[in-house]
Each structure stands twice: as structure tokens, then as C-alpha cells.
C-alpha atoms as a PDB file:
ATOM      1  CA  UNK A   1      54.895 132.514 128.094  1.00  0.00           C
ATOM      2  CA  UNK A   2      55.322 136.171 128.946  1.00  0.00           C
ATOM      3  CA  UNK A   3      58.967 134.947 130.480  1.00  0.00           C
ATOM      4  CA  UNK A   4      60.005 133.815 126.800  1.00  0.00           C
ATOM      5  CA  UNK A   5      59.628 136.998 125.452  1.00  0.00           C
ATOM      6  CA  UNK A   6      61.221 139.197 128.143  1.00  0.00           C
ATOM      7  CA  UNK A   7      64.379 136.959 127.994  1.00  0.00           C
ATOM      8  CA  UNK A   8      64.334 137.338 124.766  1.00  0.00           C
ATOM      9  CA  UNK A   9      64.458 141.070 124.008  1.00  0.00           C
ATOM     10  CA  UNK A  10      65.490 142.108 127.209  1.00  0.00           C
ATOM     11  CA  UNK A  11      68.424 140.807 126.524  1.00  0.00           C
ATOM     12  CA  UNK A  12      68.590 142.008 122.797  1.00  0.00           C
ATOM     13  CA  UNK A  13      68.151 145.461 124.485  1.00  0.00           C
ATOM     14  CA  UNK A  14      71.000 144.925 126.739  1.00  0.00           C
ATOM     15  CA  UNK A  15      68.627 145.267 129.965  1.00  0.00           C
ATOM     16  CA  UNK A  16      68.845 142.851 132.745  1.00  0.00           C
ATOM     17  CA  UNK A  17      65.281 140.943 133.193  1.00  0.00           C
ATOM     18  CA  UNK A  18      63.144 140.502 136.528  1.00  0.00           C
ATOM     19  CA  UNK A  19      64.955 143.298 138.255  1.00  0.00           C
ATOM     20  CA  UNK A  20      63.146 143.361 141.890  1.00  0.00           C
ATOM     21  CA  UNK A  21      62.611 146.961 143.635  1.00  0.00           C
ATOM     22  CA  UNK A  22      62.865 147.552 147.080  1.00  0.00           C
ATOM     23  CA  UNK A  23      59.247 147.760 147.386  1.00  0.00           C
ATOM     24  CA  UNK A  24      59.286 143.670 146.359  1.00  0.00           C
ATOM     25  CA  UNK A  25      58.153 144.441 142.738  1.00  0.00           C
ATOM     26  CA  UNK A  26      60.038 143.675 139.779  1.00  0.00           C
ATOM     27  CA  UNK A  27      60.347 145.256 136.542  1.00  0.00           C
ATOM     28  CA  UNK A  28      60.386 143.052 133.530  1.00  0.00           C
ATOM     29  CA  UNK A  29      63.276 144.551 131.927  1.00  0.00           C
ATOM     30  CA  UNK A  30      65.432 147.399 132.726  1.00  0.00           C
ATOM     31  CA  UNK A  31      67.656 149.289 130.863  1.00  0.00           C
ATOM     32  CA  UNK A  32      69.986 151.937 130.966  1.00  0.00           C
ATOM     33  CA  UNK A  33      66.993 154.369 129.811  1.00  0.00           C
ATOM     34  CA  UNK A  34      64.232 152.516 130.302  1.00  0.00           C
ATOM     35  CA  UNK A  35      61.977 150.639 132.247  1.00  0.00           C
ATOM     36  CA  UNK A  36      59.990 147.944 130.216  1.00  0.00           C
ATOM     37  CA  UNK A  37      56.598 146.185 131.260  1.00  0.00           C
ATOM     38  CA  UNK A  38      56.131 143.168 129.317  1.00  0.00           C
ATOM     39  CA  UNK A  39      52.579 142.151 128.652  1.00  0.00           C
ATOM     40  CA  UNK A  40      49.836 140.477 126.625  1.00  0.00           C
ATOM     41  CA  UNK A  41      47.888 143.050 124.504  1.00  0.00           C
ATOM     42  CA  UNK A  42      44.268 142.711 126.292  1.00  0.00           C
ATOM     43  CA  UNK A  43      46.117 143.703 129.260  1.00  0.00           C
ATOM     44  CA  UNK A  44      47.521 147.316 128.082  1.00  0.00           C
ATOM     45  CA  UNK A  45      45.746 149.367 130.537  1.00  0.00           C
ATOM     46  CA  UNK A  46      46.985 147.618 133.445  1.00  0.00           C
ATOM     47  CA  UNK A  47      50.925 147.649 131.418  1.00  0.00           C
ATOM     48  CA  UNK A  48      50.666 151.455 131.561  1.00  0.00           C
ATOM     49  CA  UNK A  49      50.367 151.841 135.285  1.00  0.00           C
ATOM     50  CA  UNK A  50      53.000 149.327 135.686  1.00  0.00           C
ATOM     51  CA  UNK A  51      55.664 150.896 133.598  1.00  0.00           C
ATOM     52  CA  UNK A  52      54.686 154.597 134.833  1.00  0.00           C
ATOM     53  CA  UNK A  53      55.166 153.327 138.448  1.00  0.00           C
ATOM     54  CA  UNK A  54      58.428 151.206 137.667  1.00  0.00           C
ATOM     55  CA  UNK A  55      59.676 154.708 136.083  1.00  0.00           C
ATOM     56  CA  UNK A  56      58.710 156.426 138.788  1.00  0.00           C
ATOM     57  CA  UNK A  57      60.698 154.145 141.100  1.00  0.00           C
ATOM     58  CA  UNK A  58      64.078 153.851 138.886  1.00  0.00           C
ATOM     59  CA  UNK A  59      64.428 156.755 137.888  1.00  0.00           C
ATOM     60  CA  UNK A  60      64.130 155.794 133.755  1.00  0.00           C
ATOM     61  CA  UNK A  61      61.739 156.392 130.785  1.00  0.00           C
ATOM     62  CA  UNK A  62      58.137 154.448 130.876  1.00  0.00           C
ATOM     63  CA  UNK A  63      57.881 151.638 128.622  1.00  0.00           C
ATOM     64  CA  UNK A  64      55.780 148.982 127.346  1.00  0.00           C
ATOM     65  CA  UNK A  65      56.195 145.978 125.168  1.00  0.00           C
ATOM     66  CA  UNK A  66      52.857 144.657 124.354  1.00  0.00           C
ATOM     67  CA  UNK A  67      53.026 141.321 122.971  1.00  0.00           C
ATOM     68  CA  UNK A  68      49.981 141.024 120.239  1.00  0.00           C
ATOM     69  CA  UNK A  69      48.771 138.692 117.889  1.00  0.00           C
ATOM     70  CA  UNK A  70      47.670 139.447 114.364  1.00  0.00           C
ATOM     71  CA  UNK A  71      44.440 141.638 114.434  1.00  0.00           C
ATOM     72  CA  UNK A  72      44.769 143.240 118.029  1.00  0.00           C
ATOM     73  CA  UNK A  73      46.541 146.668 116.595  1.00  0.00           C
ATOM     74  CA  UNK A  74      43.484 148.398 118.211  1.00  0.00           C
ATOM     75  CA  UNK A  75      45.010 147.570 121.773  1.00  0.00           C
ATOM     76  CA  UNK A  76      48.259 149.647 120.243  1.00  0.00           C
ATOM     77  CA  UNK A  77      46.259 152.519 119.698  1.00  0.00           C
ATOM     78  CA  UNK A  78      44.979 152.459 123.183  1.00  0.00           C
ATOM     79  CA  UNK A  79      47.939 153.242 124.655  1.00  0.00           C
ATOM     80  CA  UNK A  80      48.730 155.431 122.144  1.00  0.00           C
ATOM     81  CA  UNK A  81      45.838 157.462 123.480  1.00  0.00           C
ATOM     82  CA  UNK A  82      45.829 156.917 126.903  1.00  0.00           C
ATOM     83  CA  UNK A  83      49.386 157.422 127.952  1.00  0.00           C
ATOM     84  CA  UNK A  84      51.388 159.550 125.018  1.00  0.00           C
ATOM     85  CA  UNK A  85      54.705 159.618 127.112  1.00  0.00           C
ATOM     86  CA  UNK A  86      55.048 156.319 127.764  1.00  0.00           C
ATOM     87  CA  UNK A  87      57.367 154.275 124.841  1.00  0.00           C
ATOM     88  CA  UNK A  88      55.347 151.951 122.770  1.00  0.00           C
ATOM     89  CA  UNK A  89      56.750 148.672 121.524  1.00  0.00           C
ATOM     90  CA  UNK A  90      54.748 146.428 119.568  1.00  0.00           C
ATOM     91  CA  UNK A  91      56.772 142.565 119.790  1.00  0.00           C
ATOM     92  CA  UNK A  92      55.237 139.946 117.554  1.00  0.00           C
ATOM     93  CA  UNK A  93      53.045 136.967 118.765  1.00  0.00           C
END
């Protein structure tokens, strides 16, 4: 699950997980600097406009997490692409 791996590094990171916005929406995991959106590889278009509008609304850095399997690096360089300002971090399936 998703969940798993947010706990996970989210906590590594020092962040603090599920943070909910006044607008009802929560970010995944946010940090001093950053705010993270968690998600499955296939889903990296809709992860960008997630973290851009969660850094919009804190105040921090865009980020994403994608979580990929072997053999879906070509989801990676999608985002590299389509949104060069937002951090990039690849977490292992």
C-alpha cells in the first residue's frame, strides 16, 4: 500500500505524514522544505499537480516520490520532462 511507503520514508525524512490543509486535503509527507506526493508510477502526471498545488499551499518545495517497479524508469523521465522544478524521488517497489 501507498500508506506503507509514506510511513516509511516520511519518517526517514523527518516529515510528519498525512498532514491535512485547510482546504480538507492532505499532503503525504511534509517536511521542513518540502512537500512530498507519494504515488504509484503510472500515476505521475496526476503526482505533479498534486505536489505543485500542496507547494503552493505550504509554502515549501514541490516534490514527488514515485514508487516504481523494475522496468517503469520511462514514467521517471516523464516528470523529468514535464515538470523540471519539481524534486524527483525514485523509492523502490
Amino acid at each position: 500500500m501507498e500508506a506503507d511507503y509514506v510511513t516509511e520514508y516520511c519518517g526517514y525524512w523527518e516529515g510528519k505524514s498525512e498532514v491535512v490543509l485547510e482546504d480538507r486535503t492532505r499532503v503525504d509527507c511534509l517536511t521542513d522544505d518540502l512537500a512530498i506526493e507519494f504515488d504509484w508510477c503510472k500515476k505521475w502526471a496526476e503526482a505533479i499537480g498534486q505536489a505543485l498545488y500542496y507547494s503552493k499551499m505550504t509554502g515549501r518545495m514541490p516534490a514527488i516520490a514515485l514508487i516504481c517497479s523494475p522496468g517503469e524508469e520511462r514514467f521517471i523521465g516523464r516528470v523529468e520532462v514535464a515538470a523540471p522544478g519539481v524534486i524527483l524521488m525514485r523509492v523502490n517497489r
